[in-house]
C-alpha atoms as a PDB file:
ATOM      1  CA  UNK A   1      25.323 -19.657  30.103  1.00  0.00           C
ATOM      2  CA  UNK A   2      29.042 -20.160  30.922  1.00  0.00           C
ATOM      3  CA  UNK A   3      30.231 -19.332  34.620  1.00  0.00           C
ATOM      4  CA  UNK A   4      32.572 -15.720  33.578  1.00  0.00           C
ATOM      5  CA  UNK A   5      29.342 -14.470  32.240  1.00  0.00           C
ATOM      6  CA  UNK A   6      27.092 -15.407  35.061  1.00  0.00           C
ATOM      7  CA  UNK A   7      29.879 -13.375  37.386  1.00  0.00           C
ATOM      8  CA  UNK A   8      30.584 -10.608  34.661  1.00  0.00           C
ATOM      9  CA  UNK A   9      26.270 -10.096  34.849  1.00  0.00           C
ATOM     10  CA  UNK A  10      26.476 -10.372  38.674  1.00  0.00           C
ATOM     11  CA  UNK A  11      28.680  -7.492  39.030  1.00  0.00           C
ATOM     12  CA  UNK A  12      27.337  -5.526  36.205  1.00  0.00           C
ATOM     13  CA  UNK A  13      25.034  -3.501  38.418  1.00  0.00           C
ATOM     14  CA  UNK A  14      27.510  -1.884  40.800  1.00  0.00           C
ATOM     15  CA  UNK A  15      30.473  -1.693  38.359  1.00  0.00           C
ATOM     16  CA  UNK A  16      27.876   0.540  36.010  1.00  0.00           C
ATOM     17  CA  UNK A  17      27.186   3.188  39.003  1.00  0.00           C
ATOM     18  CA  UNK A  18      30.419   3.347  40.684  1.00  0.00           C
ATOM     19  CA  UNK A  19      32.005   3.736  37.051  1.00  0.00           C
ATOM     20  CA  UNK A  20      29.235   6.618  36.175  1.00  0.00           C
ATOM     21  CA  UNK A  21      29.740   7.798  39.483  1.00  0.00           C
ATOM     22  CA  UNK A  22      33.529   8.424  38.921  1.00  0.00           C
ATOM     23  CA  UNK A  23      33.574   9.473  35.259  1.00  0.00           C
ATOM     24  CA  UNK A  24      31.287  12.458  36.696  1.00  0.00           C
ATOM     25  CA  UNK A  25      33.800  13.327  39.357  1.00  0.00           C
ATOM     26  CA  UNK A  26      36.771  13.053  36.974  1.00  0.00           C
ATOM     27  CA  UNK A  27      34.485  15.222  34.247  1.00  0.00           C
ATOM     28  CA  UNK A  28      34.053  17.553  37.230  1.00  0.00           C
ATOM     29  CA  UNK A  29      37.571  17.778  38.217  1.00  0.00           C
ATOM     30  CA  UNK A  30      39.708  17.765  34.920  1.00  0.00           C
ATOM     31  CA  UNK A  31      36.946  20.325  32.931  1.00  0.00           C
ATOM     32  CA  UNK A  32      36.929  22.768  36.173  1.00  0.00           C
ATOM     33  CA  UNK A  33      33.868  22.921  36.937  1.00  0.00           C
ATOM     34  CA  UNK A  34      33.177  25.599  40.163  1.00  0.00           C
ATOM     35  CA  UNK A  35      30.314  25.837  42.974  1.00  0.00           C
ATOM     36  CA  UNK A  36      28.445  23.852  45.014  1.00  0.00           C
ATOM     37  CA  UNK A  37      25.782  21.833  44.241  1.00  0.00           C
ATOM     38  CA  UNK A  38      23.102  25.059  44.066  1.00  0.00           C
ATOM     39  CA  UNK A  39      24.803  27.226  42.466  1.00  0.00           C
ATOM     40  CA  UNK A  40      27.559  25.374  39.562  1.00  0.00           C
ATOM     41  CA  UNK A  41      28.570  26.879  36.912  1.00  0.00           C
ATOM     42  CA  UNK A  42      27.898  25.586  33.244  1.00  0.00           C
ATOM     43  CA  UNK A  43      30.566  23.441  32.333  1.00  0.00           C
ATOM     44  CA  UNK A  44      31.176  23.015  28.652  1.00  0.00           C
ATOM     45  CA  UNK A  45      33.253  20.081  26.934  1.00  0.00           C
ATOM     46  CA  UNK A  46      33.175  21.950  23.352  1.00  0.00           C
ATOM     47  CA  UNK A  47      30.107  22.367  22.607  1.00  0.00           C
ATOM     48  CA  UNK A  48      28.398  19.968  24.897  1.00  0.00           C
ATOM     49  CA  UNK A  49      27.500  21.053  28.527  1.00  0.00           C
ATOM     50  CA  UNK A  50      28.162  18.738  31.215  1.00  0.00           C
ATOM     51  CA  UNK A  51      26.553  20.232  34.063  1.00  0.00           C
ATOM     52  CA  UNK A  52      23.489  17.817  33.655  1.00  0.00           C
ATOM     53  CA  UNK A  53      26.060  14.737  33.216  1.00  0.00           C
ATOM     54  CA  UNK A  54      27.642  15.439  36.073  1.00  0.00           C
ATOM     55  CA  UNK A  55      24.646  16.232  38.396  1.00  0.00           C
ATOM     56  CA  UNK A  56      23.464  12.715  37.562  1.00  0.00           C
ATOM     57  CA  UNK A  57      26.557  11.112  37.800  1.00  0.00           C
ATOM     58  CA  UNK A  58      27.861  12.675  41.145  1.00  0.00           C
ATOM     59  CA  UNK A  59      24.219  12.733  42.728  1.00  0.00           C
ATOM     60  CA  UNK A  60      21.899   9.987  41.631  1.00  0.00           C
ATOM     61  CA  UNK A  61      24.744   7.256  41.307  1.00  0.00           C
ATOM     62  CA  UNK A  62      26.099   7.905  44.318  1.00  0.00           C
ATOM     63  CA  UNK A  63      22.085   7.104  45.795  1.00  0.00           C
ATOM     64  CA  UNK A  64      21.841   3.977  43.400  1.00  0.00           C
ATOM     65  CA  UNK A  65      25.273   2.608  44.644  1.00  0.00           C
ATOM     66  CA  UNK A  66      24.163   2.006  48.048  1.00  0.00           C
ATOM     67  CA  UNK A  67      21.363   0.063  46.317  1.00  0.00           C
ATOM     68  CA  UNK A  68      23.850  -2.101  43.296  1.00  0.00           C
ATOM     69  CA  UNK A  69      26.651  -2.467  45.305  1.00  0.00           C
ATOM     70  CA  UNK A  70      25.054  -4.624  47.895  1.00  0.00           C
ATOM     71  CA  UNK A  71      23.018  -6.515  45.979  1.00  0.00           C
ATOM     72  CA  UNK A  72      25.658  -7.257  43.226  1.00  0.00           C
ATOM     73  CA  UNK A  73      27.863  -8.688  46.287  1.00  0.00           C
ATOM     74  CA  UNK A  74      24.489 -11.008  47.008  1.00  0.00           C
ATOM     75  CA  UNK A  75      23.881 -12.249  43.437  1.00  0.00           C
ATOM     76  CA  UNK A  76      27.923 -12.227  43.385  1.00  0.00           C
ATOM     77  CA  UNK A  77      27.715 -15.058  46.316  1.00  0.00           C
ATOM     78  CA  UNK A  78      24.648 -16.627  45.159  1.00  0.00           C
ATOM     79  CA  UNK A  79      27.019 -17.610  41.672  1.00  0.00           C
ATOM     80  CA  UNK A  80      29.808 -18.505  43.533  1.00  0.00           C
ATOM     81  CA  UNK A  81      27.864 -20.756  45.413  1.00  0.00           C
ATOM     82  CA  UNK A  82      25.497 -22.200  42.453  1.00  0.00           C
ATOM     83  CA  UNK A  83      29.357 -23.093  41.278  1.00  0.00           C
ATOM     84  CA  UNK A  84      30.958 -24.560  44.301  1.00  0.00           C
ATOM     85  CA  UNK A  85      27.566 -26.685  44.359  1.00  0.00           C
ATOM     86  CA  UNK A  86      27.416 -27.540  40.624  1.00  0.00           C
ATOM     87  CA  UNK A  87      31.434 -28.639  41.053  1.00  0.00           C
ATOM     88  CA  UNK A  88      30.869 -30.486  44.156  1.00  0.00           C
ATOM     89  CA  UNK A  89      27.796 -32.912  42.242  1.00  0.00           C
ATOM     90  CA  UNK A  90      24.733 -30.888  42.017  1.00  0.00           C
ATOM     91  CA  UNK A  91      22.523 -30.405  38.545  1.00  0.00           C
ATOM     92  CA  UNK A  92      22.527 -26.891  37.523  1.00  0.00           C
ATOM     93  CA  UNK A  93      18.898 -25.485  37.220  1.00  0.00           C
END
């Protein structure tokens, strides 16, 4: 596997719930959605309501990104490190 996809796959993790995260707050912000967290309103996008979208995406993710983000960073240095060592002489395994 070549070294851009080995970082792309690193940060996968946190760039898929802070990006979820945010299209939920944008969703909530340009469709005007109203209330707090107990008591929102249905918000509709045509026909499609968005109310559970966005208590995933502004809920959940926000819980799994305190998870991703850290260990992306991890497996993020763990790459950059398998490629400083394969550059500087070591086999790659």
């Amino acid at each position: 596997m070549s070294w851009p996809r080995k970082y792309f796959l690193a940060l996968l993790p946190a760039a898929i719930t802070v990006g979820v995260w945010q299209l939920a707050w944008l969703a909530f912000n340009v469709f005007g959605c109203h209330g707090d967290i107990k008591h929102m309103q249905h918000c509709f996008a045509g026909p499609i309501n968005l109310l559970p979208f966005m208590e995933f995406g502004l809920f959940w993710m926000q819980l799994t990104s305190l998870i991703t983000v850290p260990v992306s960073a991890l497996m993020l240095i763990f790459v950059g490190a398998r490629h400083i060592g394969f550059h500087n002489g070591a086999s790659e395994s």
